[in-house]
C-alpha atoms as a PDB file:
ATOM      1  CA  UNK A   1       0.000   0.000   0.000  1.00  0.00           C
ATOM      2  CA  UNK A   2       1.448   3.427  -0.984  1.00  0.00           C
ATOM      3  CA  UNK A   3      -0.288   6.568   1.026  1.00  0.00           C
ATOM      4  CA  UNK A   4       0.400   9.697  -0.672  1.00  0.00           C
ATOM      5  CA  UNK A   5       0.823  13.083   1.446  1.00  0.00           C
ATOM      6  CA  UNK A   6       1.511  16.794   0.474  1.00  0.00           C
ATOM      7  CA  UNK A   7       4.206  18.872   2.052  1.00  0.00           C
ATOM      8  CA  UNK A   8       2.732  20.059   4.741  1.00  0.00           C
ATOM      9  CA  UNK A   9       1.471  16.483   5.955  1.00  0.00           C
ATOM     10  CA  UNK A  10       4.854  15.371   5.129  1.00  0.00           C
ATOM     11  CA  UNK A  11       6.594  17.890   7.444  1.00  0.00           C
ATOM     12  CA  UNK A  12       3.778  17.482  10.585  1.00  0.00           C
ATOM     13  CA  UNK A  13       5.215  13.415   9.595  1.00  0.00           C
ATOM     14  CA  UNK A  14       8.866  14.698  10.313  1.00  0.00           C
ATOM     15  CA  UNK A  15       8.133  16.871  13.046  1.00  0.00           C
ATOM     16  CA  UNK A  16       6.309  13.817  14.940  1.00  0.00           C
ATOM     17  CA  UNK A  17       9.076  11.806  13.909  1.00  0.00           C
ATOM     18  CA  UNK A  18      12.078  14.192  15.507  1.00  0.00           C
ATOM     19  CA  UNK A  19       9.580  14.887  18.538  1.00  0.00           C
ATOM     20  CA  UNK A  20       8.843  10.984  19.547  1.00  0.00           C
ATOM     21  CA  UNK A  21      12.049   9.878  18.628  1.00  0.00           C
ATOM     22  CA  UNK A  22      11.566   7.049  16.114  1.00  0.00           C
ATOM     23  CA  UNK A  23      12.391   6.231  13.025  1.00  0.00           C
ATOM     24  CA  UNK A  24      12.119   3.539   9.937  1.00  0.00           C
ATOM     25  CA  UNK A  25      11.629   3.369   6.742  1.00  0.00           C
ATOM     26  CA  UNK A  26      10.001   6.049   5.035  1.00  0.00           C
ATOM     27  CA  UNK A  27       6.552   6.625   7.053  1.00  0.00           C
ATOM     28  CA  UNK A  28       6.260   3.621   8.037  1.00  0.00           C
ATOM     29  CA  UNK A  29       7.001   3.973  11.555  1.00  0.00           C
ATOM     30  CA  UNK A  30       5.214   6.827  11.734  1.00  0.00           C
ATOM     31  CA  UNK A  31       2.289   5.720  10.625  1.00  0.00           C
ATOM     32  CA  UNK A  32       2.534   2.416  12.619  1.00  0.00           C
ATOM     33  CA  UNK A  33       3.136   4.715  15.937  1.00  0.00           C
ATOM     34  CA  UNK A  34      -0.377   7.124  15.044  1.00  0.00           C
ATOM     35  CA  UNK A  35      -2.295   3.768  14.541  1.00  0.00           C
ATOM     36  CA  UNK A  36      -0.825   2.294  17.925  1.00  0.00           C
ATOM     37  CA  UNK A  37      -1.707   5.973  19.839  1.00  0.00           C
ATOM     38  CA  UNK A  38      -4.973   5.973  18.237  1.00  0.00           C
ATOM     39  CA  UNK A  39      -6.056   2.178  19.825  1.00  0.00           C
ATOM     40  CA  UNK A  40      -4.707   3.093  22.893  1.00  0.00           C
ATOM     41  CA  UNK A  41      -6.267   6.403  23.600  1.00  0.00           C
ATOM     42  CA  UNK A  42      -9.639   4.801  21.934  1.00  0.00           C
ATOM     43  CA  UNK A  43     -10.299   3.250  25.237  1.00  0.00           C
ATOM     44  CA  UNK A  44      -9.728   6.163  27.219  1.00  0.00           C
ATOM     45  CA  UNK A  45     -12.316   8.173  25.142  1.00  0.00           C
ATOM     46  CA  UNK A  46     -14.540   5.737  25.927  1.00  0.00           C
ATOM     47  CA  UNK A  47     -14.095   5.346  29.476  1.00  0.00           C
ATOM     48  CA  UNK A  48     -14.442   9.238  29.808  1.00  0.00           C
ATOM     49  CA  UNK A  49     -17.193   9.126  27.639  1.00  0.00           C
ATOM     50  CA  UNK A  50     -18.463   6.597  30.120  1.00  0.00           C
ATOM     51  CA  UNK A  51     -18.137   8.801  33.025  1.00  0.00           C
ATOM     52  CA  UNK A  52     -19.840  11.864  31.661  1.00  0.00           C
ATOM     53  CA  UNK A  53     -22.920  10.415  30.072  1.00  0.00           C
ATOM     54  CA  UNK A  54     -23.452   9.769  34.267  1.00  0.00           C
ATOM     55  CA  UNK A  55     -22.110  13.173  35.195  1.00  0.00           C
ATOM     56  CA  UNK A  56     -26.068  14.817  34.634  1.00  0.00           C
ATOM     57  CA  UNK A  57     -27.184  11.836  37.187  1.00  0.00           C
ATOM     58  CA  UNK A  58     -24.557  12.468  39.479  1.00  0.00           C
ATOM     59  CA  UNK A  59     -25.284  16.579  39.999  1.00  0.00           C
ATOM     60  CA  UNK A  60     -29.233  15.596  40.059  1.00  0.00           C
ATOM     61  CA  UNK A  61     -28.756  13.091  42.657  1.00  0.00           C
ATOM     62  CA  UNK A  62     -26.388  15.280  44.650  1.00  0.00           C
ATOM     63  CA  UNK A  63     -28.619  18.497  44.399  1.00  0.00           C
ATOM     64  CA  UNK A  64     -31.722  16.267  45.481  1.00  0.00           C
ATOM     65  CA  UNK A  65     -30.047  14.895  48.397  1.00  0.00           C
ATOM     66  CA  UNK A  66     -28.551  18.416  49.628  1.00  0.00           C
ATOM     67  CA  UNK A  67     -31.962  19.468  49.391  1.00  0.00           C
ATOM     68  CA  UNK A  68     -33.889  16.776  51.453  1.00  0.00           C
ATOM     69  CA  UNK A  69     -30.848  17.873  53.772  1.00  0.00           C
ATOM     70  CA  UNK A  70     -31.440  21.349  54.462  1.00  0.00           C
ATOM     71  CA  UNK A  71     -35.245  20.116  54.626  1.00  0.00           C
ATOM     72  CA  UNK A  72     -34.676  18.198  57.486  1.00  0.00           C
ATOM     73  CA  UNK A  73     -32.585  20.457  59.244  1.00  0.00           C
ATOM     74  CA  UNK A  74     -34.896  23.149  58.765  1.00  0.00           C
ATOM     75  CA  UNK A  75     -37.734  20.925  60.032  1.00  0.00           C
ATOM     76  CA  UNK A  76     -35.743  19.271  62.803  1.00  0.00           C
ATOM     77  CA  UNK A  77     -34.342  22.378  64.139  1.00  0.00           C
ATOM     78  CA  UNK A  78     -31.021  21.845  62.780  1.00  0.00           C
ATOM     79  CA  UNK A  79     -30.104  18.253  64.490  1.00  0.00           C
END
């Protein structure tokens, strides 16, 4: 497989090259390094994705609770 870029692709390649420290033949490396970043931090996307979707429950339960709180402290005389 040949994967064609332009120069400016080509010198964001050889920046991330010089910057991470690796090196190969042609793009190879390069590409094999984005493709390894990319399935790692795939999983962390989706764990964070995870936690927010739960993040509108959270503040809901949390606001409900410090409600029924100052309720009962009102109505208990502050015990």
């Amino acid at each position: 497989m040949r994967i064609e870029v332009d120069e400016d692709l080509e010198k964001k390649l050889e920046a991330l090259k010089s910057k991470k420290w690796f090196g190969g033949k042609g793009h190879t490396e390069t590409i094999r390094f984005l493709i390894d970043h990319y399935e790692q931090t795939q999983s962390i996307e989706k764990l964070i994705e995870q936690k927010l979707s739960n993040v509108d429950k959270t503040i809901e339960e949390s606001i409900l609770k410090g409600f029924k709180k100052v309720i009962q402290n009102i109505i208990g005389g502050g015990q």
